[in-house]
N, C-alpha and C. Protein backbone atom coordinates (compact mmCIF):
# COMPACT_ATOMS: atom_id res chain seq x y z
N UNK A 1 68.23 159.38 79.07
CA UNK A 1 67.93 160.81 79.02
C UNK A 1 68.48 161.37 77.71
N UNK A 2 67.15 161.93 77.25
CA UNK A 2 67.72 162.45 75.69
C UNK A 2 67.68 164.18 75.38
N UNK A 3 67.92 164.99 74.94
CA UNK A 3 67.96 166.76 75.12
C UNK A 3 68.61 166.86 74.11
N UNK A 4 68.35 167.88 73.02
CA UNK A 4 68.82 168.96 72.20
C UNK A 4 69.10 170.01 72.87
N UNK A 5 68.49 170.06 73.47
CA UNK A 5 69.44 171.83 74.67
C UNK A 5 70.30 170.98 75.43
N UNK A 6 72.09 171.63 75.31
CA UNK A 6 72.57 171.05 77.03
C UNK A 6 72.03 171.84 78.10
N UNK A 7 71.66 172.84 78.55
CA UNK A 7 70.83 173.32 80.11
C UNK A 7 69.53 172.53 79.97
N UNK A 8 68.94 171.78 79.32
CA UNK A 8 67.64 171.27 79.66
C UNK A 8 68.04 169.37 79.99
N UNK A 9 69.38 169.86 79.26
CA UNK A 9 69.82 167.77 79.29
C UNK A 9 70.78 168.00 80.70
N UNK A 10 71.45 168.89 81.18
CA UNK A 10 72.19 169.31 82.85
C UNK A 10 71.02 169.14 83.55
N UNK A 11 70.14 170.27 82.96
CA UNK A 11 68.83 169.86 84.66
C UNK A 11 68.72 168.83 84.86
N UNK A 12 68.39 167.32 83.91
CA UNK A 12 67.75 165.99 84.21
C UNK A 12 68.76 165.31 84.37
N UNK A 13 70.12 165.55 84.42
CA UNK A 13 71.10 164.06 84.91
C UNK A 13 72.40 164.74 85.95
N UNK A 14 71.99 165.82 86.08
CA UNK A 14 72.78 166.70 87.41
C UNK A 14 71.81 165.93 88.42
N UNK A 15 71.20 165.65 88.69
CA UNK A 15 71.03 164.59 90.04
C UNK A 15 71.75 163.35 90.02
N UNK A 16 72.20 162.97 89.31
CA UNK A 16 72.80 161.90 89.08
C UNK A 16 74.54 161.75 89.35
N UNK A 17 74.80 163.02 89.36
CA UNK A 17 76.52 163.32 89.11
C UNK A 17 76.77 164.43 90.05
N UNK A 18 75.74 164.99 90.57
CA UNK A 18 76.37 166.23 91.09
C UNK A 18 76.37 166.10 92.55
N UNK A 19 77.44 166.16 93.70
CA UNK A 19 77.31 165.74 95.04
C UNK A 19 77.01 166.62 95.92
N UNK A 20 76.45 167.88 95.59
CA UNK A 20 76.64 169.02 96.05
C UNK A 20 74.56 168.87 96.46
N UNK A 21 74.84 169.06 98.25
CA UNK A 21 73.31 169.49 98.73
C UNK A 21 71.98 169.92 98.17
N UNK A 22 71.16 169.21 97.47
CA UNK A 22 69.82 169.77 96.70
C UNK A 22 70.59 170.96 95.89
N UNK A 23 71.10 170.17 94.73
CA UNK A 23 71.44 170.52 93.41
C UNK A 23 70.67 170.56 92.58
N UNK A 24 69.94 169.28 92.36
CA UNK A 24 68.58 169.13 91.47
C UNK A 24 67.74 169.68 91.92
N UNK A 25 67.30 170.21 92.68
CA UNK A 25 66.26 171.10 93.31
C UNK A 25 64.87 170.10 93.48
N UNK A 26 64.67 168.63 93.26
CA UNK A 26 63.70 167.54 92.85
C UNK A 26 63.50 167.30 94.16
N UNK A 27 62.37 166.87 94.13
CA UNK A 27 61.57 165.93 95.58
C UNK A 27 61.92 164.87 95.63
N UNK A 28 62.51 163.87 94.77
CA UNK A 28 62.47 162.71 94.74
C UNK A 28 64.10 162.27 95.29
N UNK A 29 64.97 163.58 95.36
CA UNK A 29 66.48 162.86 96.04
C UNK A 29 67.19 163.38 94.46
N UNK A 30 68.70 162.74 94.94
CA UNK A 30 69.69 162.65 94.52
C UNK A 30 70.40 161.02 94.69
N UNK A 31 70.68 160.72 93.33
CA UNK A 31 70.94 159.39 93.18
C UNK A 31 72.44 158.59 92.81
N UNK A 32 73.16 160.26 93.16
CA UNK A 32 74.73 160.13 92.87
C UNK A 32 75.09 158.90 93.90
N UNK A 33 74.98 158.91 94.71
CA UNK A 33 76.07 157.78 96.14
C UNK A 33 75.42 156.95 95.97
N UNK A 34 74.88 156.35 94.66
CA UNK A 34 74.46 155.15 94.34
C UNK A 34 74.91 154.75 92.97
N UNK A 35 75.72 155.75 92.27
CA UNK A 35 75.34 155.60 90.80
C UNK A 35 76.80 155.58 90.70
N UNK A 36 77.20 154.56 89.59
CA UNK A 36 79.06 153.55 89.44
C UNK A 36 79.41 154.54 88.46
N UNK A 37 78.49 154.68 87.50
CA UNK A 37 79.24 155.49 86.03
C UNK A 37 77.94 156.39 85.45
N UNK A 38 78.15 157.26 84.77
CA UNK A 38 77.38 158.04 83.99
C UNK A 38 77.77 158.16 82.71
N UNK A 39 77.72 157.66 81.61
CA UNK A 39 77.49 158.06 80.27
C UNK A 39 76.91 158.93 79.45
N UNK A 40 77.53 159.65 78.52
CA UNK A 40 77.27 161.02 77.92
C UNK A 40 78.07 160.53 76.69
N UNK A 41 77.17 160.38 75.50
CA UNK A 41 77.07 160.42 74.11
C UNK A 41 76.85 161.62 73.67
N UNK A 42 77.31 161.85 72.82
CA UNK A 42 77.55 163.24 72.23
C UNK A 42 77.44 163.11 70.28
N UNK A 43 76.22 163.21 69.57
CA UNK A 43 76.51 162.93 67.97
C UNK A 43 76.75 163.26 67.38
N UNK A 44 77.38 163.17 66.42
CA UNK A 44 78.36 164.23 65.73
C UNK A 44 79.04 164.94 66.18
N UNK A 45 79.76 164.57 67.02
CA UNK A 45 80.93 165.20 67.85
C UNK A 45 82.48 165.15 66.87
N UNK A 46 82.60 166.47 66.67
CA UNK A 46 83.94 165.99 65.49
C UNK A 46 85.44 165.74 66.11
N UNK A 47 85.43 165.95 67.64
CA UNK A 47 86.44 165.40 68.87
C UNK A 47 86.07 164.33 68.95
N UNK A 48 84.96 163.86 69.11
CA UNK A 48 85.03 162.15 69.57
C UNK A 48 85.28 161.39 68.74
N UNK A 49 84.83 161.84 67.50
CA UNK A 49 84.64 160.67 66.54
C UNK A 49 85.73 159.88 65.94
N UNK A 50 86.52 160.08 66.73
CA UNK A 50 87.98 158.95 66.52
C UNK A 50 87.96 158.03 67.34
N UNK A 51 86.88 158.39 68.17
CA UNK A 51 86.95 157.13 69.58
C UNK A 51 87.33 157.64 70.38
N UNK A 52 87.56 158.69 71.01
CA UNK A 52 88.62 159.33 72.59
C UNK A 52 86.62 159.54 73.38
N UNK A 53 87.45 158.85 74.68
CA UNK A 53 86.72 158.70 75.85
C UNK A 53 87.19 159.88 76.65
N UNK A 54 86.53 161.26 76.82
CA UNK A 54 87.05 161.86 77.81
C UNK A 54 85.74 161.35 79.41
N UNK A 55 86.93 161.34 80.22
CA UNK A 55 86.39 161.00 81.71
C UNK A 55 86.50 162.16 82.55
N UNK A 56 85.22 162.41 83.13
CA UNK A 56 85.40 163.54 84.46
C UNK A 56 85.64 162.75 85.71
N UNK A 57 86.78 162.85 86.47
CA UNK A 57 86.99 161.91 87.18
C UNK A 57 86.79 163.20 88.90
N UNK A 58 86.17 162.51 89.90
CA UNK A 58 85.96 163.14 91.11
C UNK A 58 87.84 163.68 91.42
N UNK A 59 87.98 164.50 92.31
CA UNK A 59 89.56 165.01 92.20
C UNK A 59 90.17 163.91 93.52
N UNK A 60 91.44 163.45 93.23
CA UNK A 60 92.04 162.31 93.97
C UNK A 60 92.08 162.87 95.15
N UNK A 61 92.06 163.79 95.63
CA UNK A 61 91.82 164.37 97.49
C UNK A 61 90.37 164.40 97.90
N UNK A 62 89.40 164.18 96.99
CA UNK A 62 88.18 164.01 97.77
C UNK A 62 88.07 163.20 98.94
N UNK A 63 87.29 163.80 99.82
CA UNK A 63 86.87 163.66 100.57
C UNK A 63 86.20 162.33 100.84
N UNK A 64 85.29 162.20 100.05
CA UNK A 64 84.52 160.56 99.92
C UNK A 64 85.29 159.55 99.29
N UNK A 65 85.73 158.59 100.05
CA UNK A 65 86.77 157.68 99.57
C UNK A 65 86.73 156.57 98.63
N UNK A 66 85.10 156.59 98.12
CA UNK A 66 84.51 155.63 97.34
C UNK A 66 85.18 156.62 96.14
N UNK A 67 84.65 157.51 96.24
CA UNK A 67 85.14 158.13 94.62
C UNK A 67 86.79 158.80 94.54
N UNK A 68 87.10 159.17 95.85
CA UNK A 68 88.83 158.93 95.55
C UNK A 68 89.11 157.13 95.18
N UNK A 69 88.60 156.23 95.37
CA UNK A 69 89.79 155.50 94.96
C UNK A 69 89.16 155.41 93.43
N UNK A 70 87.85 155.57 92.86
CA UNK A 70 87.54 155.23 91.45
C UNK A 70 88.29 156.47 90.41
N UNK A 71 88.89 157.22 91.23
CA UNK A 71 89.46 158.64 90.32
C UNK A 71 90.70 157.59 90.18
N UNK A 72 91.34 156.94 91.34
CA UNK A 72 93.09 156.95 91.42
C UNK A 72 93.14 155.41 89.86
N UNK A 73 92.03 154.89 90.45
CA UNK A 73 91.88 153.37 89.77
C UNK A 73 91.49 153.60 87.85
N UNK A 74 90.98 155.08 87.63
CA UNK A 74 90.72 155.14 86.71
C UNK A 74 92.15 155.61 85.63
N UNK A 75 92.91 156.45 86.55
CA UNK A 75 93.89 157.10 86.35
C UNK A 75 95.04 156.39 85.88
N UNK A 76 95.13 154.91 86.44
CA UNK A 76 95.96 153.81 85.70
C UNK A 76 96.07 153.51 83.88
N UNK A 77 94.62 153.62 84.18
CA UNK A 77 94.15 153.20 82.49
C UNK A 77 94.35 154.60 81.55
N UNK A 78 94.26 155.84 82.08
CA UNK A 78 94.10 157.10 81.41
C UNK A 78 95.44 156.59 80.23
N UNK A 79 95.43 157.25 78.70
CA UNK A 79 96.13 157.37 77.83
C UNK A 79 97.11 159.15 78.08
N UNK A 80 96.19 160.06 78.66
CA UNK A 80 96.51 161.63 79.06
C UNK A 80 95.74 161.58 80.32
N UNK A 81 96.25 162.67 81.17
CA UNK A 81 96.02 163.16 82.34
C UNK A 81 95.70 164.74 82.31
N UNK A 82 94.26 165.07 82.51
CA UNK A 82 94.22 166.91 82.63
C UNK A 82 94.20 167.20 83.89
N UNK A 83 94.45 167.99 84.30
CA UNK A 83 94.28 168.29 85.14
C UNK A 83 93.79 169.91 85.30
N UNK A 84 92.44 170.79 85.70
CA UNK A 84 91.71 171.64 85.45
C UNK A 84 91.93 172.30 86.89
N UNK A 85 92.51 173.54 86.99
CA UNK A 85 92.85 174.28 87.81
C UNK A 85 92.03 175.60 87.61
N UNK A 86 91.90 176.49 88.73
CA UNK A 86 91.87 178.38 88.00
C UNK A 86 92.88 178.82 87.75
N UNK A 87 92.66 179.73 87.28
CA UNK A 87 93.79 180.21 86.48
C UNK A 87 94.71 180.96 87.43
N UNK A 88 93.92 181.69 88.62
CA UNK A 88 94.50 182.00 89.58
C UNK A 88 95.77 181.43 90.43
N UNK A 89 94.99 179.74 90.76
CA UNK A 89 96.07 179.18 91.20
C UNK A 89 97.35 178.42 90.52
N UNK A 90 96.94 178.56 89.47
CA UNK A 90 98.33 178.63 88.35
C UNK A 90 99.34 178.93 88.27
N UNK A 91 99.87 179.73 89.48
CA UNK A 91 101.00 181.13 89.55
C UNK A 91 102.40 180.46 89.11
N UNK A 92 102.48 178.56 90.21
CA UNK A 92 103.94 178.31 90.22
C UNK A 92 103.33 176.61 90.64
N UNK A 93 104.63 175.78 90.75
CA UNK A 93 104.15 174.40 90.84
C UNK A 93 103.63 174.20 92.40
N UNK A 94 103.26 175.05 92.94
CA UNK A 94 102.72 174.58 94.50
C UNK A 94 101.05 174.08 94.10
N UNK A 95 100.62 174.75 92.40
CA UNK A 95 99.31 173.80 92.17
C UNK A 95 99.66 172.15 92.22
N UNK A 96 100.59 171.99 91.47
CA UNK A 96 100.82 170.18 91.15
C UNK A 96 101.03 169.49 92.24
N UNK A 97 101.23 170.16 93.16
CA UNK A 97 101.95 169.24 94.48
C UNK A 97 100.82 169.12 95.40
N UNK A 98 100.66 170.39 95.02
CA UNK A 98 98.45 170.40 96.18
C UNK A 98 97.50 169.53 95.41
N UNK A 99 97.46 168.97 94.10
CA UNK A 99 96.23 168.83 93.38
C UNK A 99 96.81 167.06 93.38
N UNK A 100 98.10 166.69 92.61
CA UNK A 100 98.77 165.54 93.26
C UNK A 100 99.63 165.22 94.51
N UNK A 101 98.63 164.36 95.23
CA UNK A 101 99.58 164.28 96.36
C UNK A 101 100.63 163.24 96.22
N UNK A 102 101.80 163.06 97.12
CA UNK A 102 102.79 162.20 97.07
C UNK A 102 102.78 161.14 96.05
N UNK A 103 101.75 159.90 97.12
CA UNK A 103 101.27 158.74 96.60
C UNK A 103 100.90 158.91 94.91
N UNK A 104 100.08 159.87 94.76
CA UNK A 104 99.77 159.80 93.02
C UNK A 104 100.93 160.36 92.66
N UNK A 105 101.48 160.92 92.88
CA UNK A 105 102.74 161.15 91.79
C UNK A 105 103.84 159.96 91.47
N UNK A 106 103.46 159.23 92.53
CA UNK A 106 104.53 158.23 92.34
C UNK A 106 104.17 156.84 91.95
N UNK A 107 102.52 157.28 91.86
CA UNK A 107 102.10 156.11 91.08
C UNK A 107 102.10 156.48 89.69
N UNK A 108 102.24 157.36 89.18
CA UNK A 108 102.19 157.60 87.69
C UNK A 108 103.42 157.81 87.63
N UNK A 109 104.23 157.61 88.24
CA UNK A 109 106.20 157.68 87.83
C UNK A 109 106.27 156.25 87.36
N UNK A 110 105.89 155.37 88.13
CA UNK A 110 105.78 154.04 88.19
C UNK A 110 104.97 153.73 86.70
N UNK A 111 103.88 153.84 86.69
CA UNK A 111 103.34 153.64 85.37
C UNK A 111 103.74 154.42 84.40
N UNK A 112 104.69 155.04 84.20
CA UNK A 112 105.09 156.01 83.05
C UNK A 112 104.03 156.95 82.63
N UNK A 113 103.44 157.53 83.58
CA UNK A 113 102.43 158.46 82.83
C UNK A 113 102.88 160.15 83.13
N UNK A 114 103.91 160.37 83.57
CA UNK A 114 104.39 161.63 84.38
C UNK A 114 104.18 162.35 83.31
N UNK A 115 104.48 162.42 81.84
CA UNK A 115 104.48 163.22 80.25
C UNK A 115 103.38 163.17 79.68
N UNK A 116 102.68 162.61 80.70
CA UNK A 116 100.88 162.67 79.83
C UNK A 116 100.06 163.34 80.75
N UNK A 117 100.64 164.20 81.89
CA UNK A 117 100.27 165.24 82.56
C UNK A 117 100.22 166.66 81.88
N UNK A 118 98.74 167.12 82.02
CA UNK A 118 98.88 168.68 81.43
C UNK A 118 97.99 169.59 82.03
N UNK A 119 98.44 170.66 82.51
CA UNK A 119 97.27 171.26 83.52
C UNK A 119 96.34 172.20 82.29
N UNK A 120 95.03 172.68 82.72
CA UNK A 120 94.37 173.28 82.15
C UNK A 120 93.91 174.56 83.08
N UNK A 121 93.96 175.37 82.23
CA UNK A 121 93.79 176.77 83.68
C UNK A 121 92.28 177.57 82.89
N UNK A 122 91.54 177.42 84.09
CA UNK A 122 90.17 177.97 83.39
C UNK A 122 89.71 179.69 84.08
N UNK A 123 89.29 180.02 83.57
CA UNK A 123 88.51 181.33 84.44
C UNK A 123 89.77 182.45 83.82
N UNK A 124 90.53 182.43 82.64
CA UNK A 124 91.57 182.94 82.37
C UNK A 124 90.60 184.74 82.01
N UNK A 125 89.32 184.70 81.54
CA UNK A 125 88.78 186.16 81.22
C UNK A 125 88.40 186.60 82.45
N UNK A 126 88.51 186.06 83.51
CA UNK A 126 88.56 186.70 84.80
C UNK A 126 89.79 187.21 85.48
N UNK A 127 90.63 186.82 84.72
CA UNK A 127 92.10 187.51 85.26
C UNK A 127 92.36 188.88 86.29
N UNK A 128 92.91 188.53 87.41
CA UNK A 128 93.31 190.54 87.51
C UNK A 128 95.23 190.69 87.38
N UNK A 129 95.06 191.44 86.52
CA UNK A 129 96.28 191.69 85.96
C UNK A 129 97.16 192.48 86.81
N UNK A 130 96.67 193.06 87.82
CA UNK A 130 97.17 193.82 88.74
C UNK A 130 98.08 192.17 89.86
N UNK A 131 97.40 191.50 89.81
CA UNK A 131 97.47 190.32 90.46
C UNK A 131 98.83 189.55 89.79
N UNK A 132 98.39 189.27 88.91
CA UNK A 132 99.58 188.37 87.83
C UNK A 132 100.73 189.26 87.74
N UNK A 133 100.87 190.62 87.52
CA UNK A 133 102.18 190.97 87.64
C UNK A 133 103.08 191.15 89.00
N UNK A 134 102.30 191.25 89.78
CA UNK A 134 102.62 191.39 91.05
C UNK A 134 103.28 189.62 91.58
N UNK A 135 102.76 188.90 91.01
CA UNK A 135 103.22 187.42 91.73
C UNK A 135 104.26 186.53 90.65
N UNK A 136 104.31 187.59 89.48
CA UNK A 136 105.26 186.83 88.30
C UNK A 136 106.13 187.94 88.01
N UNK A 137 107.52 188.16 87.68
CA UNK A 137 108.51 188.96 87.27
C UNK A 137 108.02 189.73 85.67
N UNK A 138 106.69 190.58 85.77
CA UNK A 138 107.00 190.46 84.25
C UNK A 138 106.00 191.75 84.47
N UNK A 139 106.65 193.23 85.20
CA UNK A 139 106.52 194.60 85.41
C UNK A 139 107.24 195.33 83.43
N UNK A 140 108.65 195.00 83.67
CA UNK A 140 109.48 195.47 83.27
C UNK A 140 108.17 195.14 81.24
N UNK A 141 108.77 193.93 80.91
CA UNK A 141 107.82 193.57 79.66
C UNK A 141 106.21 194.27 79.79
N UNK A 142 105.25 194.56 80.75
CA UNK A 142 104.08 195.00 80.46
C UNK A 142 104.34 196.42 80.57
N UNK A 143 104.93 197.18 80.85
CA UNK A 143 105.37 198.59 80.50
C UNK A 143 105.42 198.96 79.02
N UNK A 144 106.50 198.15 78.59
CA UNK A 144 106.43 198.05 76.79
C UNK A 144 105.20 197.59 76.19
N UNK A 145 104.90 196.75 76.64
CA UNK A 145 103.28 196.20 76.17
C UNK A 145 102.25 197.52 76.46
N UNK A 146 102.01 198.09 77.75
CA UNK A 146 101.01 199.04 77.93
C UNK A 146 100.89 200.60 76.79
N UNK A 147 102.51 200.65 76.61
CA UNK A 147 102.53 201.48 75.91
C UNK A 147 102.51 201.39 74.52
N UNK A 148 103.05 200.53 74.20
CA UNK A 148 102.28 199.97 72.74
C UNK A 148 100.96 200.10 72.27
N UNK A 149 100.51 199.04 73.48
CA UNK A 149 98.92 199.56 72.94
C UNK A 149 98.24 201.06 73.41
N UNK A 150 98.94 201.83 74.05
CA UNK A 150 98.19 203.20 74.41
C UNK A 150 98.37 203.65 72.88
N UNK A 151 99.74 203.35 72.49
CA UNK A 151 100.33 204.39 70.69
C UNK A 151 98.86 203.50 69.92
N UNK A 152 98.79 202.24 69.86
CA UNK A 152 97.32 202.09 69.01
C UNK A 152 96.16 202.22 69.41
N UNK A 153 96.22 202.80 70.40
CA UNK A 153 94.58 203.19 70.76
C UNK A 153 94.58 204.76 70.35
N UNK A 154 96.05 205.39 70.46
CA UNK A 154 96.07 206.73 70.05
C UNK A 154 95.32 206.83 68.63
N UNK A 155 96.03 206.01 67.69
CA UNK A 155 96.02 205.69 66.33
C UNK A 155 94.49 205.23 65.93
N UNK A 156 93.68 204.61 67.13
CA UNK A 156 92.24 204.74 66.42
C UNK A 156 91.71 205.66 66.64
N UNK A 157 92.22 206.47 67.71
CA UNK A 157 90.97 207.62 68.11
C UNK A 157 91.47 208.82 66.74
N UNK A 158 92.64 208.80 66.54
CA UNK A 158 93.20 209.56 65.99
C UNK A 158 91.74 209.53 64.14
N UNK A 159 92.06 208.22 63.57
CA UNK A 159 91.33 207.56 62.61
C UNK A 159 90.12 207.79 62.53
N UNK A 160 89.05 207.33 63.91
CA UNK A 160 88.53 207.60 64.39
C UNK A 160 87.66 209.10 63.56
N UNK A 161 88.12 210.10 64.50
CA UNK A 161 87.83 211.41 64.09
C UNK A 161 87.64 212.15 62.62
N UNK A 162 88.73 211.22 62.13
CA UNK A 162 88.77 211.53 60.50
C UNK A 162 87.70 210.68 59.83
N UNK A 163 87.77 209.66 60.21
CA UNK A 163 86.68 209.01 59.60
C UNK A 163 85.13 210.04 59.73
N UNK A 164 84.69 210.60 60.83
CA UNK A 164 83.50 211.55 61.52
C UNK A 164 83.17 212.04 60.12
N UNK A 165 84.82 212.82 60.00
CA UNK A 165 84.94 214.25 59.44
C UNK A 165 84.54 214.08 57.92
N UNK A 166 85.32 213.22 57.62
CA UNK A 166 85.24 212.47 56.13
C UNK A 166 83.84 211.70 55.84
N UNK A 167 83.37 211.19 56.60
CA UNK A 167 81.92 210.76 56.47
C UNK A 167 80.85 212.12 56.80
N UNK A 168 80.91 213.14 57.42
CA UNK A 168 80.40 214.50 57.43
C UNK A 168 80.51 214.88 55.93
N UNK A 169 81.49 215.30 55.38
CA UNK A 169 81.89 215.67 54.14
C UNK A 169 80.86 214.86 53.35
N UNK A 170 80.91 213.77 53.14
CA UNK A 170 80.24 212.76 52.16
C UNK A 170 78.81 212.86 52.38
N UNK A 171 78.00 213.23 53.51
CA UNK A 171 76.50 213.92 53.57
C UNK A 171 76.63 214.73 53.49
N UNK A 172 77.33 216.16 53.32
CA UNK A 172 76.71 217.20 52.78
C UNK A 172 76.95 216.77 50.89
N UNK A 173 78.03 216.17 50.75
CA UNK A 173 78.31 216.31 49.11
C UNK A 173 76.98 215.59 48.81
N UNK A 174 76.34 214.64 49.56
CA UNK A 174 75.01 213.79 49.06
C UNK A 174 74.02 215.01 49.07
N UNK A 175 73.44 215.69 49.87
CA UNK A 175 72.93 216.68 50.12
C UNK A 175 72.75 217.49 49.07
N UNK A 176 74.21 217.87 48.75
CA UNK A 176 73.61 219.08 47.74
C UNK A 176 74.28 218.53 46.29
N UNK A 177 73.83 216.97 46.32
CA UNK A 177 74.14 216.34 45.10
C UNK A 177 75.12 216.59 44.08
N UNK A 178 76.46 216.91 45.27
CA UNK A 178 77.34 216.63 44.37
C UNK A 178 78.36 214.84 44.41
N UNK A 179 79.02 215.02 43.05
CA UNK A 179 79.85 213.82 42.41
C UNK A 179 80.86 214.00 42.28
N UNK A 180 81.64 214.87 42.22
CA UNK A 180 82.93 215.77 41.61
C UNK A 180 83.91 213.96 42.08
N UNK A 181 84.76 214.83 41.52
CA UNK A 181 86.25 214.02 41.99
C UNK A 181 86.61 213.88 43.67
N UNK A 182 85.95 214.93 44.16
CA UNK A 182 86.95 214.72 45.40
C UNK A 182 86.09 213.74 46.21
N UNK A 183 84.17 214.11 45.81
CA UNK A 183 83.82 213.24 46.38
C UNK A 183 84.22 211.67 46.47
N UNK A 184 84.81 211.10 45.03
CA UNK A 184 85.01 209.76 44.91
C UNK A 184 86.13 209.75 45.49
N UNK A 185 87.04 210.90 46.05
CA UNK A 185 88.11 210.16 46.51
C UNK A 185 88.56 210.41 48.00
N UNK A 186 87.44 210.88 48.98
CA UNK A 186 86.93 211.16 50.08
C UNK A 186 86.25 209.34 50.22
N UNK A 187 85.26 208.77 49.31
CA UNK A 187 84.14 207.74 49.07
C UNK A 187 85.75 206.37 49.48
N UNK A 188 86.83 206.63 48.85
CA UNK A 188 88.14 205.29 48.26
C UNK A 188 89.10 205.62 49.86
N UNK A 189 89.20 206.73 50.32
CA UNK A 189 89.57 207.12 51.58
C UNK A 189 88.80 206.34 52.63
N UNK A 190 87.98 207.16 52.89
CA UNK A 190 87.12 206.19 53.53
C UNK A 190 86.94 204.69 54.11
N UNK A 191 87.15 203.97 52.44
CA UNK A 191 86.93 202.74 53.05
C UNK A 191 88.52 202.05 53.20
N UNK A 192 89.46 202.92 52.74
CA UNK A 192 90.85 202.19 53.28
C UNK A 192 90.89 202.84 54.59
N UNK A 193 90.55 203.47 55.49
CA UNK A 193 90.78 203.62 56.55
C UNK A 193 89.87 203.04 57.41
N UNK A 194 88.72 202.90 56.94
CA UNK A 194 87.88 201.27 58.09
C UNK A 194 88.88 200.10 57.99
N UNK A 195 89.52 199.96 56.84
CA UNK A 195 90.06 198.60 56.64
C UNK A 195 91.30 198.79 57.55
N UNK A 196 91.78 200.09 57.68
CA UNK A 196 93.16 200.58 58.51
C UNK A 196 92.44 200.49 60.28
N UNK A 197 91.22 201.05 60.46
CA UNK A 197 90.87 200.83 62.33
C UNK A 197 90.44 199.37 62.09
N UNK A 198 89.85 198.71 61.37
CA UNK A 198 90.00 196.89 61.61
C UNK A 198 91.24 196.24 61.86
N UNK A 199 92.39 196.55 61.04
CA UNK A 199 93.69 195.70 61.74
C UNK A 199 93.90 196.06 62.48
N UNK A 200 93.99 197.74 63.40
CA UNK A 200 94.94 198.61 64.54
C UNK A 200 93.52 197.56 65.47
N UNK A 201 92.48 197.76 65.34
CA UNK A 201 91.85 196.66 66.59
C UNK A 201 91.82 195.50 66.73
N UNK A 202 92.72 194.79 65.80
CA UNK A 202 93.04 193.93 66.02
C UNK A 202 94.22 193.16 66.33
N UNK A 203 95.08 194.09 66.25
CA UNK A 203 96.53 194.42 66.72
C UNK A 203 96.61 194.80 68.07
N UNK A 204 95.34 195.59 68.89
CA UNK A 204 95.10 195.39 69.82
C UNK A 204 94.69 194.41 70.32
N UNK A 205 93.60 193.81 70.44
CA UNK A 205 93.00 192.76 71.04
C UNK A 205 94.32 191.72 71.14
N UNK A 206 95.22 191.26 69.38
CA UNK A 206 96.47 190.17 70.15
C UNK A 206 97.39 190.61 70.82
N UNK A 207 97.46 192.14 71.25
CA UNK A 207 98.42 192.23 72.30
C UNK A 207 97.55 191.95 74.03
């Protein structure tokens, strides 16, 4: 199976990988609980091209025991271990202990792989922040944070307005064709204060 689009190269080999009830939406079945491995080449990949094999491995508590033991058996050989959580359940280590059970933890103690564990927390732009402060100690720090950024949001609206006013000014001086001095220095205003609401929004956004 070959595709320049990935959603047109997912439709044709998501029957193949995906275990989930008429996924492929096809007449002809689903050919996963038959199928050992799936391969995915990727060209010009400027991550792969050192040679790193990333593996999607079924999660070691599945349910179907053919593919729990090819997750646990693969997991020997792994060089790193991800492990892909939401971000939600991220809060504290009751993820690591639910996602590895006993037995795998103590098979990768045994094989020295415990430091090549790293969780990955996805769905992080779905956050509710009302949520995260409430289940982590950290009221006191987003107070200072909230108000920080209220003083730079003050500071664009503030900018903002002047900019209106100052760009008003600069169509009537076009208007009734004037050049004078003040126009050019209304024209040098101007553009240091776009350059002044580009950093304050961006001073927002990294807070």
């Amino acid at each position: 199976i070959s595709e320049e689009q990935a959603n047109e190269f997912r439709s044709k080999v998501v029957r193949f990988i995906d275990s989930r009830n008429d996924s492929s939406g096809s007449k002809g079945g689903e050919f996963w609980p038959i199928v050992k491995r799936v391969r995915v080449q990727v060209p010009r990949s400027a991550v792969l091209q050192t040679g790193a094999v990333l593996v999607d491995l079924p999660g070691v508590r599945d349910s179907n025991a053919a593919r729990n033991s090819v997750a646990k058996e693969y997991l020997k050989r792994c060089d790193a271990v991800w492990i892909v959580a939401d971000v939600t359940r991220a809060v504290d280590d009751k993820t690591a202990k639910e996602m590895l059970d006993e037995s795998l933890r103590r098979q990768l103690l045994m094989d020295g792989q415990v430091g090549s564990i790293a969780f990955i927390c996805t769905k992080t732009d779905s956050h509710n922040v009302t949520e995260i402060m409430s289940a982590l100690p950290l009221a006191a720090g987003c107070v200072s944070l909230e108000a920080a950024i209220a003083k730079l949001r003050e500071q664009i609206e503030q900018g903002q307005r002047l900019h209106e006013a100052w760009t008003s000014e600069l169509e009537r001086a076009s208007s009734s064709n004037q050049n004078g001095e003040r126009t050019k220095q209304v024209q040098l205003a101007v553009k240091q204060l776009e350059v002044e609401l580009t950093e304050l929004h961006r001073e927002v956004s990294a807070k």
